[in-house]
N, C-alpha and C. Protein backbone atom coordinates (compact mmCIF):
# COMPACT_ATOMS: atom_id res chain seq x y z
N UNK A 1 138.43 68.40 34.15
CA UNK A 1 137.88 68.18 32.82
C UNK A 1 136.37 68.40 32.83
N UNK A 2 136.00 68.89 31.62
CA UNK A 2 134.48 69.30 31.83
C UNK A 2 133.62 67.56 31.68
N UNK A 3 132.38 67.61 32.17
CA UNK A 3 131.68 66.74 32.16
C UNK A 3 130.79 66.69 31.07
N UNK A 4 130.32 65.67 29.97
CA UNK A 4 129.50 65.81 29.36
C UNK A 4 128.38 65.02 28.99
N UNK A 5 127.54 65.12 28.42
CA UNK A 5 126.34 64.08 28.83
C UNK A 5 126.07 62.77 27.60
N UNK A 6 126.45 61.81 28.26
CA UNK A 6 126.37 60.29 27.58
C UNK A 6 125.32 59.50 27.52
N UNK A 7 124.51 58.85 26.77
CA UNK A 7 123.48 58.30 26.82
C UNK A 7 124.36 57.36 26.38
N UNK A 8 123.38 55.73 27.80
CA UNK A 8 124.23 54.51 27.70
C UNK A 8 122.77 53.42 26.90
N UNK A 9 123.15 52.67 26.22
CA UNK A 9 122.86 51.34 25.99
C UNK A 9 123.30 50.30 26.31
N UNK A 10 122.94 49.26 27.67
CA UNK A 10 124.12 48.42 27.51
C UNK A 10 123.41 47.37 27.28
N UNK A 11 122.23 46.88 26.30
CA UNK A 11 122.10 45.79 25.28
C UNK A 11 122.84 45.95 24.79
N UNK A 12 122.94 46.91 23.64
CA UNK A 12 124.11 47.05 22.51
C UNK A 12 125.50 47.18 22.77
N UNK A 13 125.70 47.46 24.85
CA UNK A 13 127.27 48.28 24.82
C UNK A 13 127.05 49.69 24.04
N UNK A 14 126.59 50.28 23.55
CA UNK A 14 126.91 51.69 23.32
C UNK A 14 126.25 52.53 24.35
N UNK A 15 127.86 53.69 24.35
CA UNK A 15 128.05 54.90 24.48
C UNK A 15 127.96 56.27 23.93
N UNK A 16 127.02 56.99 23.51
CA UNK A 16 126.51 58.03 22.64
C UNK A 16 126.49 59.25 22.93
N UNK A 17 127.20 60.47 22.81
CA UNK A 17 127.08 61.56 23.01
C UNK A 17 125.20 62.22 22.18
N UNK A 18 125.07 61.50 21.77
CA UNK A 18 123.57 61.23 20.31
C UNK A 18 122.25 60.91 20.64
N UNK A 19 121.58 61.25 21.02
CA UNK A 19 120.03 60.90 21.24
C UNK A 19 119.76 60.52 20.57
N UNK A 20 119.64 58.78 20.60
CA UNK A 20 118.88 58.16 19.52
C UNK A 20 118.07 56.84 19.46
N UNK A 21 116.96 56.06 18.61
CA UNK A 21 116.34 55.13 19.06
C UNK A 21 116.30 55.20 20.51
N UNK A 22 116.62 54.17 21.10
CA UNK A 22 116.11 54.23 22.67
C UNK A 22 117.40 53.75 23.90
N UNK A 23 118.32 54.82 23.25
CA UNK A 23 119.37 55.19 24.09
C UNK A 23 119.50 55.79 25.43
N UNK A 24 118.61 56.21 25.47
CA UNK A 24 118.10 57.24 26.41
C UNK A 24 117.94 56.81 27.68
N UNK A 25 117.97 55.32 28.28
CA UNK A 25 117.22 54.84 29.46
C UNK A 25 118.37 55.41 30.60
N UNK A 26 119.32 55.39 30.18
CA UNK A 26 120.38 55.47 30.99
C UNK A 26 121.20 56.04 30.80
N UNK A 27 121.38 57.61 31.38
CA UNK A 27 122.01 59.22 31.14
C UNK A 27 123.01 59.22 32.43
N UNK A 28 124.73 59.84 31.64
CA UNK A 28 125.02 59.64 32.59
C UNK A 28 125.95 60.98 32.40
N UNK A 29 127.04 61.62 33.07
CA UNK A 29 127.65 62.96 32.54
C UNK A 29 128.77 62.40 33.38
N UNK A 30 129.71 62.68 32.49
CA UNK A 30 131.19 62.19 32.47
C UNK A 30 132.32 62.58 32.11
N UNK A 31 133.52 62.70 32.03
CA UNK A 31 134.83 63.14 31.83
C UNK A 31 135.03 62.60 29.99
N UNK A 32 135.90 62.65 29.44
CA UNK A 32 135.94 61.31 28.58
C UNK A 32 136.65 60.26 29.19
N UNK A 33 137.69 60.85 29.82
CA UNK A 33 138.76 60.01 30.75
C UNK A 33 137.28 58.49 31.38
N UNK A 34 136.43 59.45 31.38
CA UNK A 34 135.25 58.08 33.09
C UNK A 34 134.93 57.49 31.49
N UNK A 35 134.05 58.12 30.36
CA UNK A 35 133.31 57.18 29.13
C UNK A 35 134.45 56.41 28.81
N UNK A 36 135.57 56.86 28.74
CA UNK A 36 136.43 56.08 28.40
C UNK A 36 136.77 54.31 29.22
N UNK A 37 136.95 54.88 30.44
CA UNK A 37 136.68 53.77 31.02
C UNK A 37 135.83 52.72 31.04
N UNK A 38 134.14 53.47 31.08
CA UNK A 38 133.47 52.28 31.10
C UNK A 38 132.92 51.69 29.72
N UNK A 39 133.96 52.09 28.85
CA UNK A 39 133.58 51.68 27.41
C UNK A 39 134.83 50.30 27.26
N UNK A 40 135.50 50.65 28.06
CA UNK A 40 137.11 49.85 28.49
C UNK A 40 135.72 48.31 29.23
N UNK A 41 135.00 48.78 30.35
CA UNK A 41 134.17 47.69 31.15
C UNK A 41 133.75 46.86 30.10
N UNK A 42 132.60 47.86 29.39
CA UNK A 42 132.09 47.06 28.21
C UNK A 42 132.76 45.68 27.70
N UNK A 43 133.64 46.84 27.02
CA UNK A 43 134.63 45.85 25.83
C UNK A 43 135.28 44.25 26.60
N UNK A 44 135.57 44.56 27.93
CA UNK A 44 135.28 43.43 29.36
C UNK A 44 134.40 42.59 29.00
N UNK A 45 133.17 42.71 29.23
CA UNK A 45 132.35 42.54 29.16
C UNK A 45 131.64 41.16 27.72
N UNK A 46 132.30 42.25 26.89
CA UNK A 46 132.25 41.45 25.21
C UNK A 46 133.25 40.30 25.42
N UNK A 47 134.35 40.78 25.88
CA UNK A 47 135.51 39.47 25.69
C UNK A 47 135.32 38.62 26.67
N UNK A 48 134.36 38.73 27.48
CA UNK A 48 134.11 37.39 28.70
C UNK A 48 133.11 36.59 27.90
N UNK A 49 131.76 37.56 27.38
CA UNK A 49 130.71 36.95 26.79
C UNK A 49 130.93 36.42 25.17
N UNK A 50 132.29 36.39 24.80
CA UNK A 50 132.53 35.17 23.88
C UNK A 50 133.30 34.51 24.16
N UNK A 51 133.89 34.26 25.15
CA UNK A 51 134.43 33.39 25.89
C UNK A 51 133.40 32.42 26.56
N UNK A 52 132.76 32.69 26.65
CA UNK A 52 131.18 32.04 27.40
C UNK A 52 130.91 31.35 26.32
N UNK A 53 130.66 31.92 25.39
CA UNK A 53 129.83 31.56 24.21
C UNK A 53 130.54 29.94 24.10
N UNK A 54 132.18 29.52 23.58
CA UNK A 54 132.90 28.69 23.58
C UNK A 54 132.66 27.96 24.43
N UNK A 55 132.95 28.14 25.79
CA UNK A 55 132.38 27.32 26.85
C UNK A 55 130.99 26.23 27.07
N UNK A 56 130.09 26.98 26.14
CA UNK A 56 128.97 27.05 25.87
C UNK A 56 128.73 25.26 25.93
N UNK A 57 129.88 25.48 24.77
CA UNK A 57 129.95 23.80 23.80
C UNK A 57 130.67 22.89 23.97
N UNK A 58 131.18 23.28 25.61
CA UNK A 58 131.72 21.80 25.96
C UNK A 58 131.12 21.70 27.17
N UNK A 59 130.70 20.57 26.87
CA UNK A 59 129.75 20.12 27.86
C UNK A 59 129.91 19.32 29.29
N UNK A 60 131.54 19.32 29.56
CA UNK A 60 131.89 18.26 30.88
C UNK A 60 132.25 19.93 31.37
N UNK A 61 132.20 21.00 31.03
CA UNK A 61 132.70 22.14 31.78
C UNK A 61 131.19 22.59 32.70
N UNK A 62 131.06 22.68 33.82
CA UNK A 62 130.13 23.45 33.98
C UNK A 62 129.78 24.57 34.45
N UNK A 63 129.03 25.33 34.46
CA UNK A 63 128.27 26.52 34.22
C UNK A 63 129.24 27.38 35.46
N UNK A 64 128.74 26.91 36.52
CA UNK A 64 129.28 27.58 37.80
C UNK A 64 130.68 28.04 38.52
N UNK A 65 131.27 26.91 37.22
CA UNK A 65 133.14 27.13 37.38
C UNK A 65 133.36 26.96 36.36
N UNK A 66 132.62 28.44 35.72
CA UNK A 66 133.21 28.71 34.01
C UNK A 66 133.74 30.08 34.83
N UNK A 67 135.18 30.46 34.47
CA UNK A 67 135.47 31.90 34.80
C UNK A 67 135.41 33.34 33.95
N UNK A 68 134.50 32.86 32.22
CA UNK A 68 133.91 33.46 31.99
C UNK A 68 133.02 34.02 32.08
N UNK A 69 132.23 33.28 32.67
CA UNK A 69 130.51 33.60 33.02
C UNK A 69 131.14 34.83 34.42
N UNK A 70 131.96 34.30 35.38
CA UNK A 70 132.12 35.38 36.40
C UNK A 70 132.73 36.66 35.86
N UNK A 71 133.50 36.31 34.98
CA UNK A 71 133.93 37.86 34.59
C UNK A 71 133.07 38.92 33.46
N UNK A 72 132.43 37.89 33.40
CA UNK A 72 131.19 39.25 32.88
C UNK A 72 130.77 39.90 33.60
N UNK A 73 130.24 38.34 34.61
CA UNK A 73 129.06 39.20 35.74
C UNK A 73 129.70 40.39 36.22
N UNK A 74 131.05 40.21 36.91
CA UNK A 74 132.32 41.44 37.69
C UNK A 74 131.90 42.28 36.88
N UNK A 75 132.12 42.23 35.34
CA UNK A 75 132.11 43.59 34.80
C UNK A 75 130.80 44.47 34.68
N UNK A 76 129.89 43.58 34.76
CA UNK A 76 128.54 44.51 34.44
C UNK A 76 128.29 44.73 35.44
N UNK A 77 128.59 44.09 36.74
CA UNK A 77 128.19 45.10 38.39
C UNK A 77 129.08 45.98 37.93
N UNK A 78 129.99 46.11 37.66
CA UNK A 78 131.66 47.48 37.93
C UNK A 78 130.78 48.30 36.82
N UNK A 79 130.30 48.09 35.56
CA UNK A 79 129.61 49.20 35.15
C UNK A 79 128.09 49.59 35.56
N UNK A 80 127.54 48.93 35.66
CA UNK A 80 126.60 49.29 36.25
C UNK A 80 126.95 50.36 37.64
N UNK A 81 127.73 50.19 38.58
CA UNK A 81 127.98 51.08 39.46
C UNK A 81 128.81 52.20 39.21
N UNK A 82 129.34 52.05 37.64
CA UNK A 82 129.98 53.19 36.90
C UNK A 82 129.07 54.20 37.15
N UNK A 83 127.98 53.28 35.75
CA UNK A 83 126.81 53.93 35.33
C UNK A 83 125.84 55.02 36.50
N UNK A 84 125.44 53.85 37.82
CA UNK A 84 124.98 54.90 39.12
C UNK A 84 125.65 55.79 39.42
N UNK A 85 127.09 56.26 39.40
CA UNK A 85 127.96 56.70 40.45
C UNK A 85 127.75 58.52 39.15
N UNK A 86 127.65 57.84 38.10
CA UNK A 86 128.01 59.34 36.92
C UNK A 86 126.37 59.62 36.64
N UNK A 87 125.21 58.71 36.53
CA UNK A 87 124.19 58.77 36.11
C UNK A 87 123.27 60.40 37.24
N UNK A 88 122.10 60.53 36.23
CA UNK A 88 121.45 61.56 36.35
C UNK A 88 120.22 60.85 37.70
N UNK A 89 119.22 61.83 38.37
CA UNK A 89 118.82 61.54 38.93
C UNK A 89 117.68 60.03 38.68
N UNK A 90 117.36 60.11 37.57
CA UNK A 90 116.76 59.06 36.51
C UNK A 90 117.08 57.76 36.57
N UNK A 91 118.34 57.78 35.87
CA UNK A 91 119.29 56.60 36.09
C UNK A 91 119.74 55.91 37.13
N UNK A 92 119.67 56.74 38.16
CA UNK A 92 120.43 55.92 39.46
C UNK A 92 118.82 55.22 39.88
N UNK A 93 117.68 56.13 39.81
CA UNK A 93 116.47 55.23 40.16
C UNK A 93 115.78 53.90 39.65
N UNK A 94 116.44 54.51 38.58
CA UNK A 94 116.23 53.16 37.44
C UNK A 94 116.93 51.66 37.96
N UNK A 95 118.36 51.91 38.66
CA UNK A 95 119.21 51.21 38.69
C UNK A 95 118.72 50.41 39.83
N UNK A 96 118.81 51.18 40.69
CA UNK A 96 117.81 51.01 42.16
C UNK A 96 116.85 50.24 41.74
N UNK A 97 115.71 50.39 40.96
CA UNK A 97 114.74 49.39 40.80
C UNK A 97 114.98 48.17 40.16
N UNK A 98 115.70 48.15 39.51
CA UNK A 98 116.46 46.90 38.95
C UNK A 98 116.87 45.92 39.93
N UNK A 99 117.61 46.39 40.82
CA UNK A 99 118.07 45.28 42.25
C UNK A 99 119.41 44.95 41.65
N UNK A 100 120.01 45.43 40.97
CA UNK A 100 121.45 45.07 40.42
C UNK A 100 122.68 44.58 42.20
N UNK A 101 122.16 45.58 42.80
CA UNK A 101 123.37 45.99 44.25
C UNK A 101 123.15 45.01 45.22
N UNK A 102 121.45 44.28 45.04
CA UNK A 102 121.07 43.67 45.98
C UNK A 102 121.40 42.21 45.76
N UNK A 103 121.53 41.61 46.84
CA UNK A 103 121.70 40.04 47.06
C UNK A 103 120.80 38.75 46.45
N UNK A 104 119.36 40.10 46.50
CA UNK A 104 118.66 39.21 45.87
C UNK A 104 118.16 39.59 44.35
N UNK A 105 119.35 39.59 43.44
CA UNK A 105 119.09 40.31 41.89
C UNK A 105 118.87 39.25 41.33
N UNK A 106 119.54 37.83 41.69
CA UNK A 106 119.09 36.91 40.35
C UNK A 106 118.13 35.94 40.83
């Protein structure tokens, strides 16, 4: 399948074939089959972080053995290493400076 070039947002979660506002940080060239997927992470992603949200507001639950909070985190390393693995030379440096891979990211 041909590859084509995706500009990611993942404040917003969007995926854009579209140059636009400030989409741009993070370029990646992909199958639709791969955008497809990590639009699949995303949407992960959304349904952990309102699940969190709920969690939020009960207060004998805590933070560290909420298994929402972990399944976000899972998903945004799994895209984020989407993102490196398809991303342009740009993006993977970007990613790299971030410390996402490293032990010591948070």
């Amino acid at each position: 399948m041909e590859k084509k070039k995706f500009y990611i947002n993942m404040g917003s979660q969007e995926i854009s074939q579209v140059k636009y506002g400030n989409n741009e940080e993070l370029v990646i060239y992909a199958t639709e089959n791969e955008a497809s997927m990590l639009r699949h992470k995303m949407a992960r992603m959304n349904d952990a972080d309102f699940r969190a949200f709920f969690r939020a507001h009960v207060p004998i639950m805590q933070y560290h053995n909420d298994e929402s909070n972990d399944d976000y985190d899972s998903n945004m390393t799994e895209a984020f290493q989407m993102i490196y693995n398809l991303g342009d030379e740009e993006t993977k440096r970007h990613i790299e400076n971030m410390g996402i891979f490293s032990d010591r990211h948070l």
